[in-house]
C-alpha atoms as a PDB file:
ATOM      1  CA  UNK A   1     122.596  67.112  73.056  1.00  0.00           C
ATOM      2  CA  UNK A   2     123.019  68.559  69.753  1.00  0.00           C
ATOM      3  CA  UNK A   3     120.102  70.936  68.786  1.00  0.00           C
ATOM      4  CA  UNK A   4     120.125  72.587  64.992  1.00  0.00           C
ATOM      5  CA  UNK A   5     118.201  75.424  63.750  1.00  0.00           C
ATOM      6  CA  UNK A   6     117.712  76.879  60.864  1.00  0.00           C
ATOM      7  CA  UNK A   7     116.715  80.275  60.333  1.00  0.00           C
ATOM      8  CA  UNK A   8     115.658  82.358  57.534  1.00  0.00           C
ATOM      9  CA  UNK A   9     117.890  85.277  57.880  1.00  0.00           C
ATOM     10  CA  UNK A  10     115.773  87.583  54.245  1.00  0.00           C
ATOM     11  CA  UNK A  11     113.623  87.549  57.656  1.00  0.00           C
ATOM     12  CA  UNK A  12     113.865  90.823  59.412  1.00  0.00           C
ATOM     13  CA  UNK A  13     113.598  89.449  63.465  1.00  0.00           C
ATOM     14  CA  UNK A  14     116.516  87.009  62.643  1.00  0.00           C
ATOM     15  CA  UNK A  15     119.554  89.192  62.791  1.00  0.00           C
ATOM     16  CA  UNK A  16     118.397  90.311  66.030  1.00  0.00           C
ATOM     17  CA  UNK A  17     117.986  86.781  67.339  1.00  0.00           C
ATOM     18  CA  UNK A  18     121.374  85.765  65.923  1.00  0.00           C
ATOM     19  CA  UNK A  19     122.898  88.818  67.872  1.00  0.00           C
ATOM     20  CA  UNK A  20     120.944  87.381  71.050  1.00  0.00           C
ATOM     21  CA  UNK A  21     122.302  84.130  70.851  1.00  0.00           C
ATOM     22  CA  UNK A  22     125.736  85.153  70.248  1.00  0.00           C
ATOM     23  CA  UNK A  23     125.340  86.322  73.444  1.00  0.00           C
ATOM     24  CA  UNK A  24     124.471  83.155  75.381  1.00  0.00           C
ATOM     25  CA  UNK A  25     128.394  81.492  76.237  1.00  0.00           C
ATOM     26  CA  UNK A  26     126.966  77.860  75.935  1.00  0.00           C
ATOM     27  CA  UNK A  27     125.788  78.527  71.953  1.00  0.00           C
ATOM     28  CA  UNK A  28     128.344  78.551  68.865  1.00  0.00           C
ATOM     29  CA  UNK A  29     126.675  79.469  65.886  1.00  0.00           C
ATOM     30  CA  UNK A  30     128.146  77.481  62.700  1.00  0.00           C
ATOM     31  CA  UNK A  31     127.248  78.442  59.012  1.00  0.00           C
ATOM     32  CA  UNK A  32     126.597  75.138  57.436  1.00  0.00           C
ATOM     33  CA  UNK A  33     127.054  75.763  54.014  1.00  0.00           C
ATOM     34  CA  UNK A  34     130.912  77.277  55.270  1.00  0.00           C
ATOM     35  CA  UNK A  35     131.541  75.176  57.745  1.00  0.00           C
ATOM     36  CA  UNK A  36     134.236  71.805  57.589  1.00  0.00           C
ATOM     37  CA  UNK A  37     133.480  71.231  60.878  1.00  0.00           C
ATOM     38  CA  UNK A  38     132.485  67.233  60.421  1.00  0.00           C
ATOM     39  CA  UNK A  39     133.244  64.234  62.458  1.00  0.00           C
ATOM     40  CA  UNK A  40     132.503  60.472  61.736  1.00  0.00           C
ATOM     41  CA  UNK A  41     131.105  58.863  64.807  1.00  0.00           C
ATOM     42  CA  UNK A  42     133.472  55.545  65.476  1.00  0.00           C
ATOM     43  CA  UNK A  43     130.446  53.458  64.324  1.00  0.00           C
ATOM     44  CA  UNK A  44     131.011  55.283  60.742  1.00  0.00           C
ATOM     45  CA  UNK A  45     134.705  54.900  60.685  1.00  0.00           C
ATOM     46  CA  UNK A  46     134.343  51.223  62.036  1.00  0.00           C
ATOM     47  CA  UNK A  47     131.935  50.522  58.626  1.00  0.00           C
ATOM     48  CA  UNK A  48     134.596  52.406  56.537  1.00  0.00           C
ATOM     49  CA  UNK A  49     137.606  50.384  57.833  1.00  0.00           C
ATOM     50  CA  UNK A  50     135.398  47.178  57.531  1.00  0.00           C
ATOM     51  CA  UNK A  51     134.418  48.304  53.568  1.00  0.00           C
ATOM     52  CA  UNK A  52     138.101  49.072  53.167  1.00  0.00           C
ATOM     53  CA  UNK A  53     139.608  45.849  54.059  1.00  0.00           C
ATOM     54  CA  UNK A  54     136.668  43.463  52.079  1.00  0.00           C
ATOM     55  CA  UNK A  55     137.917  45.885  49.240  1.00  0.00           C
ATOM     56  CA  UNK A  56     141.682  45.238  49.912  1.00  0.00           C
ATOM     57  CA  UNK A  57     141.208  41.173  50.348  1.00  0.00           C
ATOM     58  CA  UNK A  58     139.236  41.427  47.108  1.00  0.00           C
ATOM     59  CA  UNK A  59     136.056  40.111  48.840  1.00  0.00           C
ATOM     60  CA  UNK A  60     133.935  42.647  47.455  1.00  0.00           C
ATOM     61  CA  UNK A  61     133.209  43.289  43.834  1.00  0.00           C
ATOM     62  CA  UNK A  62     134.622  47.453  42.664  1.00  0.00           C
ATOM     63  CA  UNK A  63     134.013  48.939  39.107  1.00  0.00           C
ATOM     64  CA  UNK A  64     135.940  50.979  36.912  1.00  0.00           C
ATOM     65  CA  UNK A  65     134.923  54.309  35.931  1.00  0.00           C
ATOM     66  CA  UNK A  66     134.712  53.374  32.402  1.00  0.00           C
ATOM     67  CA  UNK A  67     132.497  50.272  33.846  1.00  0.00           C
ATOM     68  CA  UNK A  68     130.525  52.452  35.750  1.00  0.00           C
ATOM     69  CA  UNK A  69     129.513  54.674  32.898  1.00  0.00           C
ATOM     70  CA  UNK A  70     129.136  51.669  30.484  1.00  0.00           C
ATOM     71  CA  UNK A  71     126.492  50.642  32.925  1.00  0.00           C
ATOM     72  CA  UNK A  72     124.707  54.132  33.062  1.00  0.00           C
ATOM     73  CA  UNK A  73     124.661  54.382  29.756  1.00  0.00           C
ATOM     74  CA  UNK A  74     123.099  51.073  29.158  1.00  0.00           C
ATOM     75  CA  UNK A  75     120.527  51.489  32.117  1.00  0.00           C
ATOM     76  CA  UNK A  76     119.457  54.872  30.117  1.00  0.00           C
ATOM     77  CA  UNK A  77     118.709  52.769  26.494  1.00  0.00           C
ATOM     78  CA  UNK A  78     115.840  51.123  28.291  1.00  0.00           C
END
């Protein structure tokens, strides 16, 4: 099981816990907003290799950038 937290550290009590934690050899401690540590489950992969190949055969429909911000800018004029 996979349990996150998140903790206010401008609170005074959380360095402390942090430095309790760090303690504890079954915890690791990530910063989120630093950390590349990301994994697609093989569900996710599965759905991207599936999206990839209906892209390659040409069975689904892809845009252009220019398309794409043709269509934005239309959408806004309403």
């Amino acid at each position: 099981m996979l349990l996150t937290l998140d903790i206010d550290l401008s609170n005074k009590k959380a360095q402390a816990f942090i430095d309790f934690v760090q303690t504890i050899d079954f915890i690791e401690i990530r910063d989120k907003e630093h950390s590349e540590d990301y994994a697609l489950t093989e569900k996710q992969i599965n759905v991207l290799e599936e999206r990839k190949q209906r892209h390659i055969s040409k069975k689904s429909k892809s845009f252009s950038w220019e398309e794409i911000q043709e269509e934005l800018r239309a959408s806004s004029d309403e």
